[in-house]
Protein backbone atom coordinates (compact mmCIF):
# COMPACT_ATOMS: atom_id res chain seq x y z
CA UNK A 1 -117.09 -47.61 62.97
CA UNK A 2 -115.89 -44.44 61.28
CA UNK A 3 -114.57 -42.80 64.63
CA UNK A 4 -113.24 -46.13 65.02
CA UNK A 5 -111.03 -46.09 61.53
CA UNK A 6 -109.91 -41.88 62.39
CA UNK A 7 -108.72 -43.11 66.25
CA UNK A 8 -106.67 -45.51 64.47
CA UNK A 9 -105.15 -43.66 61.80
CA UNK A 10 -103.90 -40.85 64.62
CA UNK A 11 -102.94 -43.65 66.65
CA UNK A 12 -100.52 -45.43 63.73
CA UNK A 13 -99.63 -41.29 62.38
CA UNK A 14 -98.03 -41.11 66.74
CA UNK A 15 -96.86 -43.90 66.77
CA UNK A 16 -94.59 -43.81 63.47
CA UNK A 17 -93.37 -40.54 64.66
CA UNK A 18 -92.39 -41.99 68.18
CA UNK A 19 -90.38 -44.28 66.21
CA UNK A 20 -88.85 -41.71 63.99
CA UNK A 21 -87.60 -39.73 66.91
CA UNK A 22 -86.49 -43.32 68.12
CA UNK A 23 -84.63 -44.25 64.99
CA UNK A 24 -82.76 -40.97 65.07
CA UNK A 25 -81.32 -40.18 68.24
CA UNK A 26 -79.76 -37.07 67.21
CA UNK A 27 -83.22 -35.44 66.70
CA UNK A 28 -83.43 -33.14 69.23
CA UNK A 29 -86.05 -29.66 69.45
CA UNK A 30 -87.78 -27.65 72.02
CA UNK A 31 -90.13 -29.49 73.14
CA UNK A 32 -90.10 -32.50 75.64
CA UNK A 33 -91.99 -35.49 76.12
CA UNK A 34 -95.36 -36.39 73.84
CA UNK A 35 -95.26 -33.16 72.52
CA UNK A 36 -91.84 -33.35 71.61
CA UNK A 37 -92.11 -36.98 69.71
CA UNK A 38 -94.79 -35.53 67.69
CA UNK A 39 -93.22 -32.03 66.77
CA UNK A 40 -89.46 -32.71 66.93
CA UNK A 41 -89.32 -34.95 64.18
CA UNK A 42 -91.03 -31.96 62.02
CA UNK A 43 -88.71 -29.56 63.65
CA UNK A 44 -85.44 -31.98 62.76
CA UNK A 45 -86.51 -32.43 59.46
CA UNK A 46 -87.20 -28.41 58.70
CA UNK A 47 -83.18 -27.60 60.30
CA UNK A 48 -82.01 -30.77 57.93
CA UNK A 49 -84.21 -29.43 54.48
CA UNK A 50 -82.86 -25.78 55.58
CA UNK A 51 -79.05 -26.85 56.07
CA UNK A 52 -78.98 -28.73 53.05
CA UNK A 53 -80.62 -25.80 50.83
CA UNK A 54 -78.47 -23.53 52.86
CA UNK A 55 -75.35 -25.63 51.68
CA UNK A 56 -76.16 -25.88 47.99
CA UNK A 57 -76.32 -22.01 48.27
CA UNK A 58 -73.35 -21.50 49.62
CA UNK A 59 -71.87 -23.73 47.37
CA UNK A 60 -73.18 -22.22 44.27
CA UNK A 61 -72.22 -18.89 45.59
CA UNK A 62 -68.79 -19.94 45.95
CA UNK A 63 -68.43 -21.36 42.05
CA UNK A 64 -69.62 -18.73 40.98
CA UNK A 65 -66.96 -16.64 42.78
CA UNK A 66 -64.32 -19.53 41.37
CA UNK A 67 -65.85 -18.93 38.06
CA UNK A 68 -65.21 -15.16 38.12
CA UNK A 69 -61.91 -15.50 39.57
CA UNK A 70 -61.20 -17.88 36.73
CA UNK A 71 -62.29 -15.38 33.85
CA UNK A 72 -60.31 -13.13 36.13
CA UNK A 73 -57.00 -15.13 35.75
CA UNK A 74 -57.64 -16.30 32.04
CA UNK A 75 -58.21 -12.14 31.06
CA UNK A 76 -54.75 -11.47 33.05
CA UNK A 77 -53.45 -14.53 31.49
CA UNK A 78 -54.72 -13.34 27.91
CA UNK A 79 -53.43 -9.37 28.48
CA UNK A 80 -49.76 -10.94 29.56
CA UNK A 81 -49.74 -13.06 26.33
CA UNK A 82 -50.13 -9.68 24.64
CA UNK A 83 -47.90 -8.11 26.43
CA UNK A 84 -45.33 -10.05 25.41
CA UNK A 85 -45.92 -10.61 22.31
CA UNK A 86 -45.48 -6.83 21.72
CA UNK A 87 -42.12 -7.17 23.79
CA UNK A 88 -41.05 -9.99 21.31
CA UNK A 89 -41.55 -7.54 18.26
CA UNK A 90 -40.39 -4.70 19.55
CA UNK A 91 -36.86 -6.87 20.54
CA UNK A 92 -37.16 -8.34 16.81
CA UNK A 93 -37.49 -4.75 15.47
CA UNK A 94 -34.51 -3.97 17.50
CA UNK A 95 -32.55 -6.35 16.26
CA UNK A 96 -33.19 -5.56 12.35
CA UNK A 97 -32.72 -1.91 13.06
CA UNK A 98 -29.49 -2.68 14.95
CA UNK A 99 -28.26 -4.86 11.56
CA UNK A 100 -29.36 -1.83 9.04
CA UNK A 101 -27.03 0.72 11.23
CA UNK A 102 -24.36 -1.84 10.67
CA UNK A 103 -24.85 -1.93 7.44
CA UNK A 104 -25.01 1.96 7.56
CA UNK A 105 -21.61 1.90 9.46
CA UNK A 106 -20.24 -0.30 7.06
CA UNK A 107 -20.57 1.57 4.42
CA UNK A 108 -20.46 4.99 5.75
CA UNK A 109 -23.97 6.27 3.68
CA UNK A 110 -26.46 8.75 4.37
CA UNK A 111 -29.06 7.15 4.74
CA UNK A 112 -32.62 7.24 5.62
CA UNK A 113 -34.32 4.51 7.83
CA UNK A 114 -38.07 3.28 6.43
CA UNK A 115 -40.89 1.25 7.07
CA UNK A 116 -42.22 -1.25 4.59
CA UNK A 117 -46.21 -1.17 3.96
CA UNK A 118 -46.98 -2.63 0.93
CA UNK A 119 -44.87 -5.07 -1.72
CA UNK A 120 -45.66 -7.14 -4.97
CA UNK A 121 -42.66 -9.37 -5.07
CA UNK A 122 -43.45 -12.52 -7.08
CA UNK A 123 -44.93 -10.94 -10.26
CA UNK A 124 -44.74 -8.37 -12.82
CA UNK A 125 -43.88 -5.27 -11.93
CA UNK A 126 -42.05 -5.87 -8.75
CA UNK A 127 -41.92 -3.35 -6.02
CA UNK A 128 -42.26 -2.47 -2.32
CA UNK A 129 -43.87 0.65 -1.04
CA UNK A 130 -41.87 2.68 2.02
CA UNK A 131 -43.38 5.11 4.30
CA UNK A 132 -41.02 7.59 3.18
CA UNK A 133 -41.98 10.28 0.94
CA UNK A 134 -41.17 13.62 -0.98
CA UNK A 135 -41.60 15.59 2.86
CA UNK A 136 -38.94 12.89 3.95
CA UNK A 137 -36.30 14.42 1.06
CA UNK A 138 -36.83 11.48 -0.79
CA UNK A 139 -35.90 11.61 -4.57
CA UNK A 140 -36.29 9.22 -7.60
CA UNK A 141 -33.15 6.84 -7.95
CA UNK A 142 -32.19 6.65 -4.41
CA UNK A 143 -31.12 3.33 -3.67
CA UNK A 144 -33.08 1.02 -1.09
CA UNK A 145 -30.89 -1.80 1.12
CA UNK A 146 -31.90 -3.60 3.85
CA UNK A 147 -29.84 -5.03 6.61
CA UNK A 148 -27.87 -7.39 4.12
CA UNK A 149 -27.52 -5.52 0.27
CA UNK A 150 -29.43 -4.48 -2.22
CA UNK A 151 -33.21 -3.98 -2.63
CA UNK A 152 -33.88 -1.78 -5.36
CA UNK A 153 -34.65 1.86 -6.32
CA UNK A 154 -37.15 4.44 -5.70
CA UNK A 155 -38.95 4.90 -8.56
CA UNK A 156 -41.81 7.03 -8.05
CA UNK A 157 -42.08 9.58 -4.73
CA UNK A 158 -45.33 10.81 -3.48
CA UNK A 159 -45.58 13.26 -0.47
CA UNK A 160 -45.30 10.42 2.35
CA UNK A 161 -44.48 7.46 1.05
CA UNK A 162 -42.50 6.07 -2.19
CA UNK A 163 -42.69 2.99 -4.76
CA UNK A 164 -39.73 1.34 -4.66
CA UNK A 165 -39.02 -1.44 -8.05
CA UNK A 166 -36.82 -4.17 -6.68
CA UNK A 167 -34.28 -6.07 -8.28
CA UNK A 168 -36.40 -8.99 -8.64
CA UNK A 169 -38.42 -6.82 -11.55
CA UNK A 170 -37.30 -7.58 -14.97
CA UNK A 171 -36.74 -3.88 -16.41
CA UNK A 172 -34.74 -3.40 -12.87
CA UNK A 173 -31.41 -4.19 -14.66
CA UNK A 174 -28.27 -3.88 -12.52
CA UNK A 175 -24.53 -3.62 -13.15
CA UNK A 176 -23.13 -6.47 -11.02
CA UNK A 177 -19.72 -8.25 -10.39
CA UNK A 178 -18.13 -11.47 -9.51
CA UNK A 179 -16.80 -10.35 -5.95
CA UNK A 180 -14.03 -12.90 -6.34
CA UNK A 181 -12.55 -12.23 -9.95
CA UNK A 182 -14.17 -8.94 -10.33
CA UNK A 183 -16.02 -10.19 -13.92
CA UNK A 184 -19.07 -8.46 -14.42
CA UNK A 185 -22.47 -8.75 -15.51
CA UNK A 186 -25.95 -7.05 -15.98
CA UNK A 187 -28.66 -8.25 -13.00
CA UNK A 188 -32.03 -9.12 -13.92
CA UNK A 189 -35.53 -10.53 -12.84
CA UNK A 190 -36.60 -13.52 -14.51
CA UNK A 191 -40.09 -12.46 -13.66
CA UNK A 192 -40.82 -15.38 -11.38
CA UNK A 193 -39.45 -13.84 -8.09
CA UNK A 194 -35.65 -14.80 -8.84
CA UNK A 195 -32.79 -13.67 -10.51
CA UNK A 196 -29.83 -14.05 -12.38
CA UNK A 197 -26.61 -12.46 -14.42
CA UNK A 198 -26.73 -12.13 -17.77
CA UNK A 199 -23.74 -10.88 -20.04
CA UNK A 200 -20.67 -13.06 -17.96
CA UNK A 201 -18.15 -13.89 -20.07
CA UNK A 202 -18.47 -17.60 -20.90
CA UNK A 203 -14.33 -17.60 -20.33
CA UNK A 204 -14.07 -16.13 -16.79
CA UNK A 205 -14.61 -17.92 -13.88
CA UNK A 206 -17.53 -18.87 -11.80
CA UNK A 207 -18.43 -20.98 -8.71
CA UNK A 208 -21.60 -22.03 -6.41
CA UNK A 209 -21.67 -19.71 -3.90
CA UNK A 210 -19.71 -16.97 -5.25
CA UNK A 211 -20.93 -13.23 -3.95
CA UNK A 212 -21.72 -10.68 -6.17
CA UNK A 213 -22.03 -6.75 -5.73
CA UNK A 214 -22.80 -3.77 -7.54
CA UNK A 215 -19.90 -2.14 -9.62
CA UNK A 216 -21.36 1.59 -9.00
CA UNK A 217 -21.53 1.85 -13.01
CA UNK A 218 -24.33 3.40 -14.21
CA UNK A 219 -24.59 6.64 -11.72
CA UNK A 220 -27.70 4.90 -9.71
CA UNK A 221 -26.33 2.41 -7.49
CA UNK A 222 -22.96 3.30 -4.83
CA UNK A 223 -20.60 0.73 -5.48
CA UNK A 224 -19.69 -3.13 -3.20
CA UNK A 225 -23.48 -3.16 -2.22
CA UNK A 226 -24.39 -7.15 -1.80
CA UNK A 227 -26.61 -8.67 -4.26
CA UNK A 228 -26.80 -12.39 -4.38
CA UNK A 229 -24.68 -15.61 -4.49
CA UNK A 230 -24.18 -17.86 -7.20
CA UNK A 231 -26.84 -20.95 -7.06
CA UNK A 232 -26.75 -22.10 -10.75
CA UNK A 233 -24.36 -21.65 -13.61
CA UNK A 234 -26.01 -22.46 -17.27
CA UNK A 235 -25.09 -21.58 -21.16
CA UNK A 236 -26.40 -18.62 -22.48
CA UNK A 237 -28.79 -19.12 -25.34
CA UNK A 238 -26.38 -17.68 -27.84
CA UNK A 239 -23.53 -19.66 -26.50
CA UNK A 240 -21.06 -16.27 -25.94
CA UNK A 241 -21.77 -15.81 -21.81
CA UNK A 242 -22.80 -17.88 -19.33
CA UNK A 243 -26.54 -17.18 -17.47
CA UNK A 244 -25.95 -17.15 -13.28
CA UNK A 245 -28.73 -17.84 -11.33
CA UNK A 246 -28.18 -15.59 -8.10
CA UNK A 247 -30.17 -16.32 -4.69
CA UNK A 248 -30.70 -12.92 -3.11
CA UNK A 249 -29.29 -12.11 -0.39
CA UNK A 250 -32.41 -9.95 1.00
CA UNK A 251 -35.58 -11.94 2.03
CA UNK A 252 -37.60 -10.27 0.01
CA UNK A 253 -40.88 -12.19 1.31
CA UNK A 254 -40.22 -11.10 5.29
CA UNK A 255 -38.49 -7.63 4.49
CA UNK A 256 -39.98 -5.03 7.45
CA UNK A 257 -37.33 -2.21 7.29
CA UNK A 258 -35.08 -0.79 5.23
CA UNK A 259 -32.46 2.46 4.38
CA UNK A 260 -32.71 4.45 1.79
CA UNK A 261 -29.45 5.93 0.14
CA UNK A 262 -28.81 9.39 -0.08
CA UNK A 263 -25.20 9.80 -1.50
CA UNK A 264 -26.02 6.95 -4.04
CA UNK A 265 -25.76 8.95 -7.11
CA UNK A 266 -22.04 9.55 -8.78
């Protein structure tokens, strides 16, 4: 009964590989006739298993090239983005250098161009620091501009570099004038990053957007340097001037460069 059960189990095990082979005509292997029905469909299903597996390799050998050439592209992508992005500076740097030589021609000073590396601008005491210095020939009381008038003036020199207290201080008092009527007035920080004429005659003229300069009183700064424009005109406290509240005409929150003034003193 047993041998019975075993001849029929090889029997159905033939016979569902016949059909296999039958079901898939494309099965094809070495060997022919019985043989073949019951090793081919082995032999079809090890080249199938094998070219699949052998796909999914090559597959995942080829995203992982993609991959690389990706990083590849995004690290070229990332050094170009630098590149020009030092390009862009260097063109901006250009451009403020090319306005402070104006200036320079302008006014026909010797002058001394300078970095900025270091400001306080919005509180008490105000100042920049330059990367100029004693070595540089650098002296106390030169006069700092930048590309558009006045910035200040050195007020202490070290070997490379020098403090520089900016109008915007409030001990940094300046003799100014109206550039229209030529009426004058002392310059001052009202300690809040702005600033504004004090001593104008209450009597002489005044307007929104008037320009005033330095007179070149006081043996510090030259003379017709730019300092602000009229934003505000009030009443002096003790009624006898009026106050003018000047915008500057430097930025002193993105200054980068600036000259320094040789031939200031008179």
């Amino acid at each position: 009964m047993l041998k019975r059960k075993y001849l029929i189990l090889i029997f159905a095990i033939v016979f569902a590989l016949i059909l296999i082979q039958v079901k898939n005509p494309k099965i094809s292997g070495p060997f022919k006739g019985l043989l073949g029905n019951l090793i081919n469909p082995f032999v079809y299903l090890y080249n199938s298993t094998s070219n699949y597996l052998e796909d999914i390799f090559t597959n995942y050998l080829f995203l992982i090239n993609v991959k690389k050439e990706n990083l590849k592209l995004r690290s070229e992508i990332e050094n170009y983005k630098f590149e020009i992005s030092l390009l862009k500076e260097k063109l901006t740097d250009y451009e403020r250098l090319k306005l402070l030589l104006n200036f320079k021609d302008a006014y026909n000073f010797e002058t001394i161009a300078c970095n900025v590396i270091g400001k306080n601008i919005n509180t008490f005491p105000g100042y920049i620091i330059i990367d100029k210095g004693r070595r540089d020939g650098v002296e106390k009381n030169d006069t700092i501009v930048g590309h558009s008038g006045l910035v200040g003036k050195v007020d202490d020199v070290y070997i490379s570099s020098s403090l520089v207290k900016i109008i915007l201080d409030v001990t940094n008092n300046v003799s100014v004038m109206n550039f229209e009527t030529r009426s004058t007035g002392i310059l001052k920080g009202d300690g809040n990053g702005g600033v504004f004429v004090d001593y104008y005659d209450k009597f002489e003229p005044v307007n929104e957007g008037d320009l005033f300069v330095t007179t070149g009183l006081g043996g510090i700064y030259p003379k017709g340097i730019p300092v602000g424009t009229v934003d505000k005109i009030e009443d002096a406290e003790n009624n006898l001037f009026q106050k003018i509240i000047l915008k500057p005409i430097v930025n002193f929150n993105k200054i980068e460069n600036a000259l320094i003034i040789k031939n200031a003193k008179k």
